[in-house]
Protein backbone atom coordinates (compact mmCIF):
# COMPACT_ATOMS: atom_id res chain seq x y z
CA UNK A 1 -33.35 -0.84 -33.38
CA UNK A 2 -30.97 -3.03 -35.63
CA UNK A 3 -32.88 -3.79 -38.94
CA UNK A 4 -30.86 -6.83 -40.23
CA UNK A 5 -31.88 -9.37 -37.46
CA UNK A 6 -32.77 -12.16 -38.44
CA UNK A 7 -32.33 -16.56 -37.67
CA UNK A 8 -29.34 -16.23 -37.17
CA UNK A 9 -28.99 -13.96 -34.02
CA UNK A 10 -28.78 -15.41 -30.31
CA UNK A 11 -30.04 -14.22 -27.30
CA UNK A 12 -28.36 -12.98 -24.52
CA UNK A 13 -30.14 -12.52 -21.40
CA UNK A 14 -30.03 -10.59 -17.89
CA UNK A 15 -31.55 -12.41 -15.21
CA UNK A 16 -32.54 -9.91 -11.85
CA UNK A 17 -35.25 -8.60 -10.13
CA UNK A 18 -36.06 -6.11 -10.15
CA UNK A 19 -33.85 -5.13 -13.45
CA UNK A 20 -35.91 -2.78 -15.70
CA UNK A 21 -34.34 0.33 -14.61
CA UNK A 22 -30.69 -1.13 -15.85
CA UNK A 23 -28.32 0.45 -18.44
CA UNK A 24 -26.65 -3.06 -19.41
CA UNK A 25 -28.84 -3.79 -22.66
CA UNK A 26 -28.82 -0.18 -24.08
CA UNK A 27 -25.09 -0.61 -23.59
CA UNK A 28 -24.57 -4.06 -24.79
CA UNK A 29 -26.72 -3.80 -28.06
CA UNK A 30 -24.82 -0.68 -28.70
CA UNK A 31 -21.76 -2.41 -28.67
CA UNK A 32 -23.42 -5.45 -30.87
CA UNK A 33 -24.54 -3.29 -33.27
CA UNK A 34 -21.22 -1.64 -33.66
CA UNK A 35 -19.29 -5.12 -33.70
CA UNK A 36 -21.88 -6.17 -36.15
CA UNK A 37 -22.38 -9.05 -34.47
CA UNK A 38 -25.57 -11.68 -34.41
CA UNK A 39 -26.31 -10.93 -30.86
CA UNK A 40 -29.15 -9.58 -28.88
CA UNK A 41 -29.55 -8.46 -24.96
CA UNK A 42 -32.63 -8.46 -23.28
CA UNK A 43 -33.32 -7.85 -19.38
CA UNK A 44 -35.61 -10.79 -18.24
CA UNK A 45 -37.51 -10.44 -14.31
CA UNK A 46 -36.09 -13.51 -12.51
CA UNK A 47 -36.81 -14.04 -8.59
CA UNK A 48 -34.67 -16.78 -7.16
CA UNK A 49 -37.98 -18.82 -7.25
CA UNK A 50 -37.92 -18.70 -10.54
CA UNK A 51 -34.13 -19.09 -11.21
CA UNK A 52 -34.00 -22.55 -11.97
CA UNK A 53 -36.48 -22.85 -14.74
CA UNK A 54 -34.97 -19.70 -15.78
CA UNK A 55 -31.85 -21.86 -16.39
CA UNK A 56 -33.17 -24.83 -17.87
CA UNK A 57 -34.69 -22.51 -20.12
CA UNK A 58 -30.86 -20.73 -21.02
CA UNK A 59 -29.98 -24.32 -22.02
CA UNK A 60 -32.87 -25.47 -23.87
CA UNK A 61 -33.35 -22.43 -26.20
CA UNK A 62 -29.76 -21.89 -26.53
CA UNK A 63 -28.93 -18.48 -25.15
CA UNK A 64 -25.19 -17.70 -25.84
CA UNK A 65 -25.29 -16.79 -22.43
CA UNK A 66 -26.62 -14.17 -19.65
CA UNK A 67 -25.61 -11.48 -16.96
CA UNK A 68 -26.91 -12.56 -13.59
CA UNK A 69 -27.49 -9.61 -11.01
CA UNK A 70 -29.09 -9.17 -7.77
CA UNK A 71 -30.82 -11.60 -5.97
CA UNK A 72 -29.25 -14.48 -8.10
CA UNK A 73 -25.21 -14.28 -8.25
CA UNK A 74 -25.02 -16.53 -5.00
CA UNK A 75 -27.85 -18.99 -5.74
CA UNK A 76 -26.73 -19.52 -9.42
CA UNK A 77 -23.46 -21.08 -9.20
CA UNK A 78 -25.37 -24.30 -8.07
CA UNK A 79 -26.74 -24.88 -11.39
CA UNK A 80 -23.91 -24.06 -13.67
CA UNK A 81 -21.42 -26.82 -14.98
CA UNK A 82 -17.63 -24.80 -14.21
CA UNK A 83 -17.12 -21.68 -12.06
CA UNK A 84 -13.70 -19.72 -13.04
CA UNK A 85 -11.58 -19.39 -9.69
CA UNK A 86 -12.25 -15.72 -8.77
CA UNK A 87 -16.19 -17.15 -8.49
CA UNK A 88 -15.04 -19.94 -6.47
CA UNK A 89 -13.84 -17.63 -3.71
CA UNK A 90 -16.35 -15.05 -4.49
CA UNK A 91 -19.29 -17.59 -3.99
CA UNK A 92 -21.20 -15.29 -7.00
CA UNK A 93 -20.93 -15.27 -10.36
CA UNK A 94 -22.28 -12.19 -12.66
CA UNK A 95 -22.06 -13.33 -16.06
CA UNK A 96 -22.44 -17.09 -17.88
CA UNK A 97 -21.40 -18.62 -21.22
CA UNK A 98 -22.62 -21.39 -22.75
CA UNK A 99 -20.16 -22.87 -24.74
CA UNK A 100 -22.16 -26.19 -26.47
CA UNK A 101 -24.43 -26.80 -24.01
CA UNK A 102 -21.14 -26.23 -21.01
CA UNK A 103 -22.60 -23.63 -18.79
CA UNK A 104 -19.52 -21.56 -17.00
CA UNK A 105 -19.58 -18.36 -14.40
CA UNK A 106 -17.79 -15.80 -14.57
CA UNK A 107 -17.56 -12.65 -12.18
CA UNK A 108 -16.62 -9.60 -14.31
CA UNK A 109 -17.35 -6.97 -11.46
CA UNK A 110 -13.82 -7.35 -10.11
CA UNK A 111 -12.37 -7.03 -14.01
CA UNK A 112 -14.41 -4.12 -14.40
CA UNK A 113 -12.86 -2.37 -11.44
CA UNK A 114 -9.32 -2.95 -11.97
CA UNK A 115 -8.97 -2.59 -15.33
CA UNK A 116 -10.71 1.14 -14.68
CA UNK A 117 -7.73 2.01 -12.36
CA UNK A 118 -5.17 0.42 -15.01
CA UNK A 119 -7.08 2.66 -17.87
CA UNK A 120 -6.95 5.81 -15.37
CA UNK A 121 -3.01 5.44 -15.23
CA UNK A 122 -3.33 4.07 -11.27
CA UNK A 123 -0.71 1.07 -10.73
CA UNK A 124 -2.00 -1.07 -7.65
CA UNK A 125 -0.17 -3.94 -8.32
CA UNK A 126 2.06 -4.90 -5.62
CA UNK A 127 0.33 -2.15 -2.84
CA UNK A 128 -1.78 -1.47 0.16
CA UNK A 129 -5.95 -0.90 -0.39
CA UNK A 130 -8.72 0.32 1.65
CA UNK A 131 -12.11 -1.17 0.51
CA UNK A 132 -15.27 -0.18 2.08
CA UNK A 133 -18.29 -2.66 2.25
CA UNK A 134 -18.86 -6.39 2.55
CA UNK A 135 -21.20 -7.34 -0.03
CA UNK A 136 -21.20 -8.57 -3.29
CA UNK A 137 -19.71 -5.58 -5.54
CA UNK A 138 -16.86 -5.44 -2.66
CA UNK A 139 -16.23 -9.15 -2.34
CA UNK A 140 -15.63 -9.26 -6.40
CA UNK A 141 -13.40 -6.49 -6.35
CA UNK A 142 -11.45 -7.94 -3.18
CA UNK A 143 -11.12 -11.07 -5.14
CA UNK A 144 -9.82 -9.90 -8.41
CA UNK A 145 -7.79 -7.44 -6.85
CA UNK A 146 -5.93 -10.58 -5.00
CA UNK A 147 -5.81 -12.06 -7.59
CA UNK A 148 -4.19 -9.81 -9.70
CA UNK A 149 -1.40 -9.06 -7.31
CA UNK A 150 -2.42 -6.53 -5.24
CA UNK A 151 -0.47 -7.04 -2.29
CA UNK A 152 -2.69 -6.08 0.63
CA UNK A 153 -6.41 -5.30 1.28
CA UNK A 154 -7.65 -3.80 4.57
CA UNK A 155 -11.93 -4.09 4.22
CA UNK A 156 -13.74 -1.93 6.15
CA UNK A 157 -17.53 -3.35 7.11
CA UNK A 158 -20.38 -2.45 9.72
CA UNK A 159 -21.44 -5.77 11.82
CA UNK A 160 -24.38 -6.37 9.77
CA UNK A 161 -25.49 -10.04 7.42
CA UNK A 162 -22.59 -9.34 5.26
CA UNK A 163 -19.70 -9.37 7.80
CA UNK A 164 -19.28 -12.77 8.38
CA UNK A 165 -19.32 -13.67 5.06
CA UNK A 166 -16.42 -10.62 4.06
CA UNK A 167 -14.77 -12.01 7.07
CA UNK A 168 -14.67 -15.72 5.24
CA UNK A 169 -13.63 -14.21 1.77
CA UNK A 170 -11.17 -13.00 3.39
CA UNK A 171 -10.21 -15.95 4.62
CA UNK A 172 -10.74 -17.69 0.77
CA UNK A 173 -7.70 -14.85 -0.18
CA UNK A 174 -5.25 -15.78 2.59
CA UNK A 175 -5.19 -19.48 1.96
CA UNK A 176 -5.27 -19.09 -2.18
CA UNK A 177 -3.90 -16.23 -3.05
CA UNK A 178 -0.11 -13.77 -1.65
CA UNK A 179 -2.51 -11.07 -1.18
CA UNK A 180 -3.44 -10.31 2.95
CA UNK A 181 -6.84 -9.81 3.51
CA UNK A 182 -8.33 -8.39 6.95
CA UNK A 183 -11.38 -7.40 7.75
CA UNK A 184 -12.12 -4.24 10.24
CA UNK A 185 -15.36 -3.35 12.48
CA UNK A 186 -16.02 -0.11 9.85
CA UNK A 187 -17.45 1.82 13.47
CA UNK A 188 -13.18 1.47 14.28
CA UNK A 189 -12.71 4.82 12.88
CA UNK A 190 -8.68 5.35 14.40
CA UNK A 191 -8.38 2.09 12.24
CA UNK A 192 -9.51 3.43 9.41
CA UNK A 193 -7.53 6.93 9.46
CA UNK A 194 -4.19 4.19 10.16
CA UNK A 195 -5.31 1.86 6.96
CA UNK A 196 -6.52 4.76 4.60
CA UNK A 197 -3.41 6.30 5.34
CA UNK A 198 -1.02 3.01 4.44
CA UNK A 199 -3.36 2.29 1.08
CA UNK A 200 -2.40 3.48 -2.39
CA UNK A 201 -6.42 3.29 -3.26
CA UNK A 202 -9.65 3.94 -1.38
CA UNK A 203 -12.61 2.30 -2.49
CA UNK A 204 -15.67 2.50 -2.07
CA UNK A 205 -18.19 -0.52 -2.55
CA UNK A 206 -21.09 0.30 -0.78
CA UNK A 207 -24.73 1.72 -1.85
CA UNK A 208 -23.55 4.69 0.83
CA UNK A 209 -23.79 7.69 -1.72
CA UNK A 210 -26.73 6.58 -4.52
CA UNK A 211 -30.11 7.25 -3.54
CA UNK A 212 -31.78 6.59 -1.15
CA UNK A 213 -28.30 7.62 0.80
CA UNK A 214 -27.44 10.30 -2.00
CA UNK A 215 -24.99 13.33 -0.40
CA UNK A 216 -23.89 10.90 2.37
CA UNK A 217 -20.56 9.86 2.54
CA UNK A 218 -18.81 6.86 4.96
CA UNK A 219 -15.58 9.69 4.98
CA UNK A 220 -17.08 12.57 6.78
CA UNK A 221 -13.54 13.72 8.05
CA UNK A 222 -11.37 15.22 4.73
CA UNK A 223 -8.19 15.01 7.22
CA UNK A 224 -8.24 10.92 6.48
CA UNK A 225 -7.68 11.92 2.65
CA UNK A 226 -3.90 12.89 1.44
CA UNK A 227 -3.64 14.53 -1.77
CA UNK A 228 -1.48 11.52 -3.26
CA UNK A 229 -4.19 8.98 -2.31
CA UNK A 230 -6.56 7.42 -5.15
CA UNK A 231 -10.24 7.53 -4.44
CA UNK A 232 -12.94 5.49 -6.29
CA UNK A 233 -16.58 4.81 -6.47
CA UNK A 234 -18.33 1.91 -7.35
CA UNK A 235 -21.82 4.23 -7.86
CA UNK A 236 -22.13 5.77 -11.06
CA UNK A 237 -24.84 7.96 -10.59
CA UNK A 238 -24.95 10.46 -9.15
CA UNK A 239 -21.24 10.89 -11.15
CA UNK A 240 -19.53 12.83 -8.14
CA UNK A 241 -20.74 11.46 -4.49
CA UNK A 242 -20.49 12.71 -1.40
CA UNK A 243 -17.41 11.16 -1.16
CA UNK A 244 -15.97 12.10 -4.47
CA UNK A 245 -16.73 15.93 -3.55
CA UNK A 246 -14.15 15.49 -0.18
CA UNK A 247 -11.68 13.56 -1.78
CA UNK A 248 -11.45 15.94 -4.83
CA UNK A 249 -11.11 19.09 -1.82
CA UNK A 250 -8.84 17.05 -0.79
CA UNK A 251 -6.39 17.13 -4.05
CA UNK A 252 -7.11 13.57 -4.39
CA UNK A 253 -7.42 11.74 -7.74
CA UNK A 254 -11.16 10.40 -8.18
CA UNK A 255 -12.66 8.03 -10.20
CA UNK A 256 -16.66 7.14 -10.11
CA UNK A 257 -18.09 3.90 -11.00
CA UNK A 258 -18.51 4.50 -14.99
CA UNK A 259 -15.42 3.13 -16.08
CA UNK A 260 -16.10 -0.19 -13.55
CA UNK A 261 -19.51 -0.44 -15.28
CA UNK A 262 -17.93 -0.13 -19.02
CA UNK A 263 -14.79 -2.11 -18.75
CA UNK A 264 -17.07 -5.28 -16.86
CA UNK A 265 -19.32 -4.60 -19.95
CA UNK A 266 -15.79 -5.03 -22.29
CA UNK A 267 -15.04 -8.67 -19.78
CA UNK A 268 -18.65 -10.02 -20.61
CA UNK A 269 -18.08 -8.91 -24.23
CA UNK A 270 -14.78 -10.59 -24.98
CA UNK A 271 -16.74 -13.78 -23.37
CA UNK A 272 -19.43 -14.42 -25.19
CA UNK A 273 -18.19 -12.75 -28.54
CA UNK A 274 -14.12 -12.55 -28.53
CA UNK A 275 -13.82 -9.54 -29.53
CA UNK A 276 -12.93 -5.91 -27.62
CA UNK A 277 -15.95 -3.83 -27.16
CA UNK A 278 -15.69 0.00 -28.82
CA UNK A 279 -15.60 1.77 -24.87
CA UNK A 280 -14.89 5.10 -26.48
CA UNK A 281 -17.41 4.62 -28.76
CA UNK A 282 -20.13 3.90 -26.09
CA UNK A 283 -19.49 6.80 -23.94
CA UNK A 284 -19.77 8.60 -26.72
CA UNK A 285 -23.47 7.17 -27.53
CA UNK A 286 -24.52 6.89 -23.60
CA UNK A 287 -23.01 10.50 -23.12
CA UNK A 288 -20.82 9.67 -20.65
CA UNK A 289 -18.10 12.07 -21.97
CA UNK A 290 -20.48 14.65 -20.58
């Protein structure tokens, strides 16, 4: 607990529900209290009922700003003042600043992701991905990941609520962005041997791995994985999925969802504070260098 608070600090706030069980404010004071900077982070329980007063509250008390996770990234872009592009065509926005009363969305999820693979040495830029899931983690990673130049993104999805809206994303990249999106039945499995094997990066963006679907994997057959192919997941715990235990049998390079969660921590930072969060420094203290 930081001892020198005092009228001068502002709140920052994380607005989910159910949120209690997140790492984001252990992280995010940790970094605070390293910057030594007058900030705070606090998880608050908001329903989308409750998301509007919720709001109106962010503005009248003067919050610097606040995450926004599950079930409000969609239903909060209504009630903010400017949305940055990649929300646009996301339709979701994770994060909001509020510069003088000017409340702006951001989605860091997709910086988070692809700075990981630039910190892990893994060029995309200009090349072929695979990216399994339809919902919101894989719709910000699409985005940024068109929007940073990767050249192509095949998006592998089951025909459930979220593949009509992948499907228009996907659309949102074709007509803004070079990048060619297309979205794939993920039951086509003869497609997904052809893409995976045409992709510099596999990634997946799906809850397929975490509990309650711990030791399953999407990738039951290790012949789809070639030893130069990069493999990610968006789950951080457990560290090594299903997933992560073929592709690593496989001689592939993996990468679990840590460094996505950190480095989207270091794009909210640098928002609301300017400055470049200490990431060795908070693996250190969260024991991620385990």
């Amino acid at each position: 607990m930081r001892a020198n608070i005092d009228g001068h600090f502002l709140l920052i706030g994380l607005m989910a529900y159910p949120i209690r069980h997140s790492l984001s404010p252990k992280m995010q004071n940790i970094i605070y209290s390293k910057l030594d900077v007058p900030y705070v982070y606090l998880a608050f329980e908001v329903t989308q009922e409750k998301l509007p007063d919720a709001i109106k509250g962010l503005r009248a008390l003067g919050l610097r700003g606040s995450a926004v996770s599950m079930p409000n990234k969609q239903l909060v872009c209504q009630y903010l003042d400017k949305l940055t592009p990649a929300v646009e065509l996301i339709g979701a926005c994770n994060t909001i600043s509020n510069d003088d009363g000017v409340l702006t969305g951001y989605n860091t999820d997709g910086m988070g992701y692809m700075r990981s693979l630039k910190e892990a040495g893994v060029d995309i830029i200009g090349k072929k991905m695979t990216l399994l899931g339809g919902g919101g983690a894989a719709s910000a990673i699409a985005v940024q990941a068109a929007l940073d130049g990767v050249k192509e993104i095949s998006i592998f999805n089951q025909q459930d609520e979220c593949f009509d809206k992948i499907v228009e994303i996907a659309k949102r990249i074709n007509d803004k962005t070079n990048c060619k999106a297309t979205v794939y039945d993920l039951a086509d499995k003869a497609k997904l041997r052809q893409e995976i094997a045409e992709s510099t990066v596999l990634c997946n963006a799906t809850g397929v791995g975490m509990k309650p679907l711990e030791g399953q994997s999407l990738i039951t057959d290790p012949s789809m994985l070639r030893k130069d192919l990069v493999v990610t997941d968006c789950i951080y715990s457990p560290r090594k999925t299903k997933l992560l235990e073929i592709a690593e049998a496989q001689g592939c390079k993996i990468l679990n969802g840590i460094g996505m969660m950190l480095w989207q921590g270091h794009a909210q930072i640098k928002i609301w504070t300017g400055q470049d969060a200490p990431i060795d420094y908070v693996k250190e203290k969260m024991g991620f260098n385990d």
